[in-house]
N, C-alpha and C. Protein backbone atom coordinates (compact mmCIF):
# COMPACT_ATOMS: atom_id res chain seq x y z
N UNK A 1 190.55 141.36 134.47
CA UNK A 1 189.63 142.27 135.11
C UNK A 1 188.26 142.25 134.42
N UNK A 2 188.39 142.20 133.33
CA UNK A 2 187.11 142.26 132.51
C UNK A 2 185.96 140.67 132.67
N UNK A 3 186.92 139.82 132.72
CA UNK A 3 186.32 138.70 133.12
C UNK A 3 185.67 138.09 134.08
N UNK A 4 186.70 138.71 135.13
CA UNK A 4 186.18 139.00 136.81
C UNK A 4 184.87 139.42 136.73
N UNK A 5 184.52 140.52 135.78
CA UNK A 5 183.66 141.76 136.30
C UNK A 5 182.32 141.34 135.38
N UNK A 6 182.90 140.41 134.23
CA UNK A 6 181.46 139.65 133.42
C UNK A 6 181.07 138.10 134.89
N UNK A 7 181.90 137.74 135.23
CA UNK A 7 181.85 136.51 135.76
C UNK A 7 180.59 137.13 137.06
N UNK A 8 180.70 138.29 137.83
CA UNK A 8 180.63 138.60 138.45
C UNK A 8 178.60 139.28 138.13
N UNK A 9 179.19 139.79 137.02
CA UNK A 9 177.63 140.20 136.36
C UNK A 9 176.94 139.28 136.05
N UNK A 10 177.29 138.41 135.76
CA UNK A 10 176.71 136.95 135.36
C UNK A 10 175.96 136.01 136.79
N UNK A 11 176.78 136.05 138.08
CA UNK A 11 176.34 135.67 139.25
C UNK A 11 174.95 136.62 140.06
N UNK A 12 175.46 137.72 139.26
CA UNK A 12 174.65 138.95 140.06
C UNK A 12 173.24 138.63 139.39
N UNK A 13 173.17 138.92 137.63
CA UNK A 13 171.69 138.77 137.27
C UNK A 13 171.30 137.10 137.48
N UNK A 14 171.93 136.03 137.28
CA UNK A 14 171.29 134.60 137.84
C UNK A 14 170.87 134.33 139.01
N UNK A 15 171.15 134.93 140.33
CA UNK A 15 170.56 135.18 141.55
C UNK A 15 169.95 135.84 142.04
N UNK A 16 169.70 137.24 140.88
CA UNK A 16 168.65 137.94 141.25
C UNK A 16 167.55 137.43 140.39
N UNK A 17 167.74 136.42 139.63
CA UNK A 17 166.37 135.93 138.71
C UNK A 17 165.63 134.58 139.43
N UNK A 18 166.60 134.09 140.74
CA UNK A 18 165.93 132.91 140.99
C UNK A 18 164.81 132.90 141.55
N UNK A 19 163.95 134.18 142.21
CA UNK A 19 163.08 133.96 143.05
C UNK A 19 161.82 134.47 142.26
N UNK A 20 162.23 134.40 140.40
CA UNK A 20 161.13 134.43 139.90
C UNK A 20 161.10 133.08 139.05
N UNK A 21 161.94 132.45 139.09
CA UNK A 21 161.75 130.70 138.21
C UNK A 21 160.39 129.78 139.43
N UNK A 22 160.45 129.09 138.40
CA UNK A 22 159.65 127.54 138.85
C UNK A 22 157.89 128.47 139.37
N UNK A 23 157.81 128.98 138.88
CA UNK A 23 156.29 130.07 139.17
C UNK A 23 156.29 130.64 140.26
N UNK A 24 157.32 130.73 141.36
CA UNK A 24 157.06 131.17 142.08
C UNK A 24 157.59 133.54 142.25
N UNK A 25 156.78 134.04 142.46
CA UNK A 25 156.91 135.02 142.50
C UNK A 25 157.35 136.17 143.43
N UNK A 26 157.84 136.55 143.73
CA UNK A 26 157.66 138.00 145.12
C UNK A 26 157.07 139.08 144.96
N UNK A 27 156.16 139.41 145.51
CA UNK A 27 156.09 140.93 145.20
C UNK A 27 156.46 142.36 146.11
N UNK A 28 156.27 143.28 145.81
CA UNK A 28 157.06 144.78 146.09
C UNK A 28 157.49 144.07 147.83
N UNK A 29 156.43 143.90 148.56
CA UNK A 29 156.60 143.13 150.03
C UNK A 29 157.50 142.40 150.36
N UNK A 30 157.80 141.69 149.40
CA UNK A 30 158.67 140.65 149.39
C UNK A 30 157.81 139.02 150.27
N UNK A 31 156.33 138.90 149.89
CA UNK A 31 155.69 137.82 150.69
C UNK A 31 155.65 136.76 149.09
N UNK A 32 155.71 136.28 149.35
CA UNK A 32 155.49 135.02 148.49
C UNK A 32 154.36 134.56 147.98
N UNK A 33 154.11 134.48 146.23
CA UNK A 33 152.54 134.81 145.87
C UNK A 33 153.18 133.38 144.71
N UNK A 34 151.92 132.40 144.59
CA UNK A 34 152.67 131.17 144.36
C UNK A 34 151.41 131.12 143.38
N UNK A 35 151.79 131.11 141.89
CA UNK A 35 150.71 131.12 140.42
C UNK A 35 151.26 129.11 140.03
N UNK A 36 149.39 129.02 140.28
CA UNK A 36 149.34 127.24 139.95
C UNK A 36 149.38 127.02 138.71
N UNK A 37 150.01 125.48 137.99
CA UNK A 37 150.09 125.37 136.61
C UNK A 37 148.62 125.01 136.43
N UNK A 38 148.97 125.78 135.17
CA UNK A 38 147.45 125.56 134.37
C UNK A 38 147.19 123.98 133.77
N UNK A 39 145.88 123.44 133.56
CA UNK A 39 145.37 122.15 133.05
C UNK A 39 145.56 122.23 131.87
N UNK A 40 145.05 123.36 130.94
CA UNK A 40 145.17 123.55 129.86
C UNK A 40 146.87 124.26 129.49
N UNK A 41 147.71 123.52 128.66
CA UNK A 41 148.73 123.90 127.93
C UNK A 41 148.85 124.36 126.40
N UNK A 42 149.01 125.46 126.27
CA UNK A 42 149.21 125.95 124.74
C UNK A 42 150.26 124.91 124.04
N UNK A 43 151.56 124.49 124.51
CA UNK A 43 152.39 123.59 124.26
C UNK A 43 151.42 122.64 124.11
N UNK A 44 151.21 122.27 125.10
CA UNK A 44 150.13 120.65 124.44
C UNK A 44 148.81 120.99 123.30
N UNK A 45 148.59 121.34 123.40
CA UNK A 45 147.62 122.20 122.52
C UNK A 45 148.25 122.18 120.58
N UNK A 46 148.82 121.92 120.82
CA UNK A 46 150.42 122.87 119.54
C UNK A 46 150.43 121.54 119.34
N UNK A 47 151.06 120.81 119.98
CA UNK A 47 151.86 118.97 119.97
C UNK A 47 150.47 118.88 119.57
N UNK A 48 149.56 118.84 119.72
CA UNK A 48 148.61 117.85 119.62
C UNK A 48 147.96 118.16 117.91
N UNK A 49 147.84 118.88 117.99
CA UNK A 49 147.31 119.42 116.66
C UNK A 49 148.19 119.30 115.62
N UNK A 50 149.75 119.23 115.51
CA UNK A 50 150.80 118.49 114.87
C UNK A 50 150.67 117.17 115.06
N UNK A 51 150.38 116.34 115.50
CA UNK A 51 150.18 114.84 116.11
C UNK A 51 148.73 114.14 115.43
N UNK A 52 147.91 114.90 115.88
CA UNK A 52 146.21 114.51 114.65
C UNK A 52 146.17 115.04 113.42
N UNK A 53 147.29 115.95 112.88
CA UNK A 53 146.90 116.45 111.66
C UNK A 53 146.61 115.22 110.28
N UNK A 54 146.46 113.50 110.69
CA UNK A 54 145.81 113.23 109.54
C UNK A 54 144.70 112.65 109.53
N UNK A 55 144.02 112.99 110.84
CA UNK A 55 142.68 112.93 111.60
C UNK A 55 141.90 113.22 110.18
N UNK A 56 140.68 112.35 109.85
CA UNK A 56 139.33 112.96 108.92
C UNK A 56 138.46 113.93 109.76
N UNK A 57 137.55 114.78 108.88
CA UNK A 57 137.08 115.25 109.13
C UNK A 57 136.05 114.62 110.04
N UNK A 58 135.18 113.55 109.84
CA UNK A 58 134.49 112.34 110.24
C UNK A 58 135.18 111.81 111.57
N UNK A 59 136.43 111.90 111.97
CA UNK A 59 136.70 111.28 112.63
C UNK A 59 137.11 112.70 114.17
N UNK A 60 137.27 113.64 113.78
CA UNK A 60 137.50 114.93 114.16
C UNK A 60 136.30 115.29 114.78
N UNK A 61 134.89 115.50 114.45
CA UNK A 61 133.62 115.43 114.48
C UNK A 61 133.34 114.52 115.36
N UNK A 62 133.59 113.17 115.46
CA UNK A 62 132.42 112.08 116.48
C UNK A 62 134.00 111.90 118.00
N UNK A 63 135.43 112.60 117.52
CA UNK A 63 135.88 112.70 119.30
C UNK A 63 135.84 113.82 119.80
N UNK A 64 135.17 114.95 118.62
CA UNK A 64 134.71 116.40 119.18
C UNK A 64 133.94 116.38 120.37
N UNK A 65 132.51 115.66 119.28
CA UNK A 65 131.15 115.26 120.78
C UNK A 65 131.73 114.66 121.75
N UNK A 66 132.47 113.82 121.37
CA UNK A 66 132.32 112.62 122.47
C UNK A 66 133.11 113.36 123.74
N UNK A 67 133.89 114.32 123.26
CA UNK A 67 134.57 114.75 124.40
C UNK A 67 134.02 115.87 125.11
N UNK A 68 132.68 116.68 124.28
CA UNK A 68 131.98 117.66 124.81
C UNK A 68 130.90 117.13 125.87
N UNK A 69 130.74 115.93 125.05
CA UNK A 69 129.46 115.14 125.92
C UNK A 69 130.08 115.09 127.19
N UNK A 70 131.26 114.38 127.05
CA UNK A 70 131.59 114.53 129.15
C UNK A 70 132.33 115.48 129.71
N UNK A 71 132.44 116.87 129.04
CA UNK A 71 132.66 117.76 129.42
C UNK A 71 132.88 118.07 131.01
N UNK A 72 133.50 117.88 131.78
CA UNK A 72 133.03 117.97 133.26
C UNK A 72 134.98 118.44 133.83
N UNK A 73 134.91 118.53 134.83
CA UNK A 73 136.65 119.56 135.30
C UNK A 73 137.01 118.37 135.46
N UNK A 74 138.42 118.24 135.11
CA UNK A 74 139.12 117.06 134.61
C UNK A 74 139.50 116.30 133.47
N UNK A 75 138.33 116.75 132.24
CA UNK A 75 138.30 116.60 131.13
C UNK A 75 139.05 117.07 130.02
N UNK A 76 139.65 116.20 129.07
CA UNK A 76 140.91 116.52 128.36
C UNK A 76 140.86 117.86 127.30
N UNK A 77 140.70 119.03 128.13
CA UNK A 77 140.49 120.42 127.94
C UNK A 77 141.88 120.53 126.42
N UNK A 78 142.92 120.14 126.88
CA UNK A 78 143.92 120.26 125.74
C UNK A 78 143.03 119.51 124.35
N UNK A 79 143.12 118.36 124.58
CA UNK A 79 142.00 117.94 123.20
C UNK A 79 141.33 118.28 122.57
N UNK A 80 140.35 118.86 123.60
CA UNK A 80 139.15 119.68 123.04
C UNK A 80 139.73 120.71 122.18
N UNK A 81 140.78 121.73 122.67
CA UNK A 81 141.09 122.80 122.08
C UNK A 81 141.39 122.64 121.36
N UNK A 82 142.73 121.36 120.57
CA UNK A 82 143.61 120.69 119.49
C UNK A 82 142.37 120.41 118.57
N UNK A 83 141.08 119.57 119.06
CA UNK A 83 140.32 119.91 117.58
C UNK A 83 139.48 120.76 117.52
N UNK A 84 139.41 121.81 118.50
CA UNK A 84 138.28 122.62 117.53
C UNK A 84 139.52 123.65 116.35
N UNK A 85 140.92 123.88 116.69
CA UNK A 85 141.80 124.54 116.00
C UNK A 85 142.13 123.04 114.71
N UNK A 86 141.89 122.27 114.84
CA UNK A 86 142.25 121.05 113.41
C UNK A 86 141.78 122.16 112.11
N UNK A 87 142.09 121.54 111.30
CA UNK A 87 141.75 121.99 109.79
C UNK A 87 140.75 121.89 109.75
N UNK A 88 139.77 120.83 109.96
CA UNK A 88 138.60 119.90 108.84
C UNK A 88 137.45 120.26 110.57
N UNK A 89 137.75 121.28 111.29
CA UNK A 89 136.81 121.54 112.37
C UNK A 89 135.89 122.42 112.16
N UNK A 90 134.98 122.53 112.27
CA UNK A 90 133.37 123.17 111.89
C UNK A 90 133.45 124.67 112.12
N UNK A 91 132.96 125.60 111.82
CA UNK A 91 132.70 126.64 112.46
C UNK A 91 132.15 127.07 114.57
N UNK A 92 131.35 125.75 114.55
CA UNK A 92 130.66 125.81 115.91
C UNK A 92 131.96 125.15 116.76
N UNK A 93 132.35 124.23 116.24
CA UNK A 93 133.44 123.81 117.22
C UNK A 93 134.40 124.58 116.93
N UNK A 94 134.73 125.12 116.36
CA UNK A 94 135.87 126.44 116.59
C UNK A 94 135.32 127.53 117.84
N UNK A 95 134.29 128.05 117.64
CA UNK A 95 133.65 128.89 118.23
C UNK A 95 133.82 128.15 119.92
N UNK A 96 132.77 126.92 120.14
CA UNK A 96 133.09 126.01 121.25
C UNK A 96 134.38 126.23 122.23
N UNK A 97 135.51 125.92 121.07
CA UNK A 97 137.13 125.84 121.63
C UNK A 97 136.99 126.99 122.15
N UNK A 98 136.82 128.07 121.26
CA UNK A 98 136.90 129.55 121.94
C UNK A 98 136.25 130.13 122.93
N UNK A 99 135.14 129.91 123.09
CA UNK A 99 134.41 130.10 124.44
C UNK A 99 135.25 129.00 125.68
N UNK A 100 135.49 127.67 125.51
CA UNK A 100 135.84 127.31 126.32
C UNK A 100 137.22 128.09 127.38
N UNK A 101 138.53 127.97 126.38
CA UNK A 101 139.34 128.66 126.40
C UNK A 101 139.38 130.27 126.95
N UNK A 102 138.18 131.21 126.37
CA UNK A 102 137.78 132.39 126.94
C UNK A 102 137.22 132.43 128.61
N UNK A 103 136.64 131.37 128.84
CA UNK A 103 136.08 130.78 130.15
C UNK A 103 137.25 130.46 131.33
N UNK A 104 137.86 130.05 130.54
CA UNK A 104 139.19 129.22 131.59
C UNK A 104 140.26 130.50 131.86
N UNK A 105 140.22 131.34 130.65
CA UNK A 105 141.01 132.65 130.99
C UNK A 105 140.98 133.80 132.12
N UNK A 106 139.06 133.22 131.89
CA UNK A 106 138.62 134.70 132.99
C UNK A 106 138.79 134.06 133.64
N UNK A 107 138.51 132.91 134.48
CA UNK A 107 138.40 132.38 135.85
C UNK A 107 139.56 131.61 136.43
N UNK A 108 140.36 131.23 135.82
CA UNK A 108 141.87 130.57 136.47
C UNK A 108 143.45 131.42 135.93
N UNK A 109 143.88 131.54 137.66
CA UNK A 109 145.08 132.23 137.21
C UNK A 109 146.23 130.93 137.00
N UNK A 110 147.45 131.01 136.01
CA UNK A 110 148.11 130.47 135.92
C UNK A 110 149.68 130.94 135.26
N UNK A 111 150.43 130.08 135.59
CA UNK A 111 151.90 130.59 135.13
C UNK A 111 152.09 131.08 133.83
N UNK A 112 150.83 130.08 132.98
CA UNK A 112 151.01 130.02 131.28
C UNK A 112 150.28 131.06 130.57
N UNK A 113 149.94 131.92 131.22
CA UNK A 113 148.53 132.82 130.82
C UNK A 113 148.24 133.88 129.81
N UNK A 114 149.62 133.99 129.76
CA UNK A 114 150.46 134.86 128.56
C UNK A 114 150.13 133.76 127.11
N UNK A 115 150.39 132.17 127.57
CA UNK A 115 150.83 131.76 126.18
C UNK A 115 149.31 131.16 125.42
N UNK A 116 148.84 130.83 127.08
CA UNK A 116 147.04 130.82 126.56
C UNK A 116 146.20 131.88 126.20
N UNK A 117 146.51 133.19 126.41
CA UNK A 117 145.99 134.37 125.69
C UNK A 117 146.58 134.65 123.92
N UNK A 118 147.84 134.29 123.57
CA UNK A 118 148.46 133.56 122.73
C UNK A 118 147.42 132.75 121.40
N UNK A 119 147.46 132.02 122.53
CA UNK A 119 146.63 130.97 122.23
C UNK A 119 145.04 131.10 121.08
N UNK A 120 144.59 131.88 122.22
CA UNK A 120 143.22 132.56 121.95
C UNK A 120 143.29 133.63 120.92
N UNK A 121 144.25 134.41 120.51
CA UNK A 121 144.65 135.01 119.96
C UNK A 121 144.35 134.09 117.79
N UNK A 122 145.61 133.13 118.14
CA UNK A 122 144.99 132.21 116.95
C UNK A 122 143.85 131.71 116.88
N UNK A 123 143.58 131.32 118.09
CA UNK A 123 141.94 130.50 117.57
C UNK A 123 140.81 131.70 116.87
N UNK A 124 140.98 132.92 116.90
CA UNK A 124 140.35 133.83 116.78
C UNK A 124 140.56 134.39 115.50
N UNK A 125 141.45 134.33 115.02
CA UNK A 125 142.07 134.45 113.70
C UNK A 125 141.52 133.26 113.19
N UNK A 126 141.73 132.46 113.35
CA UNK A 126 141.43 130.60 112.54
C UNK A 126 139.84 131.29 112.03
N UNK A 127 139.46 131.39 113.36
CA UNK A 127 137.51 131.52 113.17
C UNK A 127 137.20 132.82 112.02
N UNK A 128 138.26 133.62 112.14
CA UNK A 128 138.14 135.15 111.27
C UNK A 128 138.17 134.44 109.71
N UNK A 129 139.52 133.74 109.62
CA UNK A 129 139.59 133.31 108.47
C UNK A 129 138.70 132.13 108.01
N UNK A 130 138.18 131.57 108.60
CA UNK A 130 137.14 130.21 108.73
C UNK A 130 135.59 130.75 108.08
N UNK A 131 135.34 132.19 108.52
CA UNK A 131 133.66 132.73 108.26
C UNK A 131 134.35 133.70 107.14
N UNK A 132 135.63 134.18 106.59
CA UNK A 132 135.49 134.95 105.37
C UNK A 132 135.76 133.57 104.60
N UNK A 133 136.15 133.03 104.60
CA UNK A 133 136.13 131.60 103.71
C UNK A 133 134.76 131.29 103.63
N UNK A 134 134.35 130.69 104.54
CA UNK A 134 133.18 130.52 104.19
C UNK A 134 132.06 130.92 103.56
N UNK A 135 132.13 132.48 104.31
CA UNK A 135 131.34 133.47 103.78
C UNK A 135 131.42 133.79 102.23
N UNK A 136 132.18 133.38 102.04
CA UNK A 136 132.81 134.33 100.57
C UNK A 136 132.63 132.74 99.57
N UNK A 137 133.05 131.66 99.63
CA UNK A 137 132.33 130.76 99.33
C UNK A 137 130.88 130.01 99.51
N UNK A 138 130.50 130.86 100.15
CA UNK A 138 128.95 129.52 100.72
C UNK A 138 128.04 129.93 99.52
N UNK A 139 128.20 131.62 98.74
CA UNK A 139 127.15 131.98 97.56
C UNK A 139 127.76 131.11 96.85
N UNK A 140 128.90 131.16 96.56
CA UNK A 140 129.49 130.16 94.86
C UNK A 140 128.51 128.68 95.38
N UNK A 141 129.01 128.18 96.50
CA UNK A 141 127.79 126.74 96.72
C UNK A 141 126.62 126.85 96.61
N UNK A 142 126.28 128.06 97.00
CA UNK A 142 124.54 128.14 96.98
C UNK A 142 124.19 128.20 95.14
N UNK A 143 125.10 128.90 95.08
CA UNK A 143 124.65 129.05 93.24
C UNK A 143 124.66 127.49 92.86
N UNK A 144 126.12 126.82 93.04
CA UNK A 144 126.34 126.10 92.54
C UNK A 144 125.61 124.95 92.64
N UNK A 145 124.77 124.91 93.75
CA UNK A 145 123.45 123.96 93.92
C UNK A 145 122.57 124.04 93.60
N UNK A 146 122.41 125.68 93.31
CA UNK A 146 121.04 126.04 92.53
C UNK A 146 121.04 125.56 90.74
N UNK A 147 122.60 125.51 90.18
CA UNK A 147 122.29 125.12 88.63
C UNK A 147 122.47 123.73 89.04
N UNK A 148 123.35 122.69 89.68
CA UNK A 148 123.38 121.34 89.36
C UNK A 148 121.82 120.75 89.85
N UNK A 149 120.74 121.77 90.63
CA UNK A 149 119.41 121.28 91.09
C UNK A 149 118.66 121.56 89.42
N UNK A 150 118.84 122.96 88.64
CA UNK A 150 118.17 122.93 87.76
C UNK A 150 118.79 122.36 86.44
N UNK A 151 119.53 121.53 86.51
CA UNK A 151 120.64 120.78 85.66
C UNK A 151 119.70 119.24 85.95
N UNK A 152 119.59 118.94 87.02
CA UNK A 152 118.69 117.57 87.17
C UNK A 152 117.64 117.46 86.49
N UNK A 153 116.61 118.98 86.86
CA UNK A 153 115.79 119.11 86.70
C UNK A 153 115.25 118.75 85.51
N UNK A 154 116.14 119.70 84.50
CA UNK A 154 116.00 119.61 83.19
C UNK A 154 116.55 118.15 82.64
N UNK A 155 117.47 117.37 83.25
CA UNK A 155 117.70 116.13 82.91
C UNK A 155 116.20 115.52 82.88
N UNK A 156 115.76 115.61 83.95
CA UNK A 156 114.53 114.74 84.07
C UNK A 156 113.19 114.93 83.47
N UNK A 157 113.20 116.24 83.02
CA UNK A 157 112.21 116.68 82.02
C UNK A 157 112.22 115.56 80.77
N UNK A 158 113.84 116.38 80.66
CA UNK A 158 114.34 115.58 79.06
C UNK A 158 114.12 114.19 78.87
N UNK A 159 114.52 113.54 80.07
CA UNK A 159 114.41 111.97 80.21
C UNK A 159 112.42 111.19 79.75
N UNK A 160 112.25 112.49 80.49
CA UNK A 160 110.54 112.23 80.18
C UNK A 160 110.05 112.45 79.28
N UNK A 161 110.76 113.53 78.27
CA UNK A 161 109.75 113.75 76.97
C UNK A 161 110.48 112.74 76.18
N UNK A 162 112.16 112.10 76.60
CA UNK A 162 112.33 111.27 75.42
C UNK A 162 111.15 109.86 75.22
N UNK A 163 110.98 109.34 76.44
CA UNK A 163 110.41 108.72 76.97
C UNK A 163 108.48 108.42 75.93
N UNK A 164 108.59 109.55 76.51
CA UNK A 164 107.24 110.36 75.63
C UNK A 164 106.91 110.09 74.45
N UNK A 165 108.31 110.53 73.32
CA UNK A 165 108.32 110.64 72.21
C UNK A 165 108.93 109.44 71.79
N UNK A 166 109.31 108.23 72.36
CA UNK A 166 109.21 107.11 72.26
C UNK A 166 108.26 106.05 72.04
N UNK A 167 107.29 106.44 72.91
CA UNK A 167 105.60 105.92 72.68
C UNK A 167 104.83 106.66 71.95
N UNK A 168 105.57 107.80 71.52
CA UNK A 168 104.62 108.71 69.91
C UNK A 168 105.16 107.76 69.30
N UNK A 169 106.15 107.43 68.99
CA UNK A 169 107.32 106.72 67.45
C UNK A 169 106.29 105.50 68.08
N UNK A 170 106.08 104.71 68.67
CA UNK A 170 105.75 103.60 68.66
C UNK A 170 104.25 103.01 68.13
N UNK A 171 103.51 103.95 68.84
CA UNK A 171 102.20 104.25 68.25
C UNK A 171 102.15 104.44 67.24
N UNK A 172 102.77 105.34 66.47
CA UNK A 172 102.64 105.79 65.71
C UNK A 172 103.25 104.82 64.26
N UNK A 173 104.15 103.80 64.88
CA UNK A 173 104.76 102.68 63.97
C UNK A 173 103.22 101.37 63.61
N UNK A 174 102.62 101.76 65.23
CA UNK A 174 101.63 100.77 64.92
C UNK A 174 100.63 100.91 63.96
N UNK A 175 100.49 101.96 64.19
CA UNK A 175 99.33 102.58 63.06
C UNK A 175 99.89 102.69 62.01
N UNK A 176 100.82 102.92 61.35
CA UNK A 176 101.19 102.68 59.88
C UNK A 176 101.19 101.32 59.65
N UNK A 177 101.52 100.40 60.69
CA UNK A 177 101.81 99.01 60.33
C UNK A 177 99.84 98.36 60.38
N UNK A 178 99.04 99.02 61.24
CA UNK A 178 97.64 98.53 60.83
C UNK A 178 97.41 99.43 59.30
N UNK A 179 97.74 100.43 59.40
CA UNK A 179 97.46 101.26 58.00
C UNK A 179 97.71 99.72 56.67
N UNK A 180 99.27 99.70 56.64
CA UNK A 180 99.60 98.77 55.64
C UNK A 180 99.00 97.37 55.37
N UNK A 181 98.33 96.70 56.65
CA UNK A 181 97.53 96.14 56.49
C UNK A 181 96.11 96.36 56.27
N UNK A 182 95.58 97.07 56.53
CA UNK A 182 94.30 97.70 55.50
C UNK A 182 94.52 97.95 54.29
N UNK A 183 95.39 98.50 54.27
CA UNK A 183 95.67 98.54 52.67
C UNK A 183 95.85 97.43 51.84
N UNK A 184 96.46 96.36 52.45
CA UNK A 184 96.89 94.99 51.96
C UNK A 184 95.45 94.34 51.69
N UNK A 185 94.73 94.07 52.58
CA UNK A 185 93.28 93.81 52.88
C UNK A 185 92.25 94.53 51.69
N UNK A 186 92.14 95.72 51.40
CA UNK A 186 91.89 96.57 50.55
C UNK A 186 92.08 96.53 49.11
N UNK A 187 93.22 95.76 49.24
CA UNK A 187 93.84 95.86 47.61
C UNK A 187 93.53 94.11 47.17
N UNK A 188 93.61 93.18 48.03
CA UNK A 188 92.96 92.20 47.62
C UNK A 188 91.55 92.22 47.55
N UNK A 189 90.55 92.94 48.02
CA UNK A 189 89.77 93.10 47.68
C UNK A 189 88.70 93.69 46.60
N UNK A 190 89.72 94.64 46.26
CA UNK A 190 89.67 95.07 45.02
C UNK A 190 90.10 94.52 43.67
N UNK A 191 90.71 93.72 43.70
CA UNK A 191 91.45 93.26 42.69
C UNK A 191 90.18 91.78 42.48
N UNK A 192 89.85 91.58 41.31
CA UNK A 192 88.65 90.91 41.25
C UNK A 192 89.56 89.10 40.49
């Protein structure tokens, strides 16, 4: 009896779930409201960014442009998103991904919309953590450019007064060495 009555519960909720699989929906009416797959996939999105993770930064950067440059509907929107979320991706192309992605949210409905809001969700975090990183490091660089600039600086001073005081010692060798010959000159002359 108990089995009957699971077997039975089991038929009941799988047939009342079919007429929300494969995207298709009903609503209160019961008319048929049919949500198109989206171009952009968070899944692909995910794969892809596991898949380039030993992409250079250099190399991350010139299929960034290249893929912004032909930017146009049809364009490998998943890509785009996979690097502006990469590691070694800029602040602006993070930002980029995110506007794009924010764009495609407001204006196309789709089955996945939940997992692309998801989605947007991390890229937004990435960028949060991307500008306190940055932020919080860019003074230590700025300092740190400011002493290795006055670290040169003073190299090159130094380099110049050794420089300097190289042609004092030298001069200054010459003239003792004309000195000693005047004197040499001097002393034979004196000597009768």
């Amino acid at each position: 009896m108990i089995q009957t009555t699971a077997i039975l519960a089991c038929l009941f909720f799988f047939s009342s779930c079919q007429p929300y699989s494969a995207g298709n929906y009903q609503d209160i009416n019961h008319s048929q409201v049919t949500v198109k797959s989206c171009p952009v996939s968070a899944d692909a999105v995910l794969s892809c960014i596991a898949s380039s993770n030993q992409l250079s930064a250099q190399a991350i950067n010139s299929e960034f442009n290249l893929i912004v440059d032909s930017l146009e509907p049809g364009a490998d929107s998943n890509r785009l998103l996979c690097l502006s979320l990469h590691r070694h991706s800029s602040s602006e192309q993070q930002e980029k991904g995110k506007a794009i992605l924010e764009d495609f949210l407001t204006r196309a409905q789709c089955s996945k919309q939940q997992d692309l809001a998801g989605l947007l969700l991390i890229m937004q975090g990435n960028i949060d953590l991307h500008k306190k990183y940055f932020d919080k490091n860019w003074k230590l660089h700025l300092e740190k450019k400011e002493i290795s600039n006055k670290k040169d600086t003073i190299k090159q001073e130094f380099d110049h007064e050794i420089i300097s005081y190289q042609r004092r010692i030298q001069d200054l060798e010459q003239q003792v060495q004309k000195l000693k010959e005047l004197e040499s000159v001097l002393n034979k002359t004196v000597q009768p």
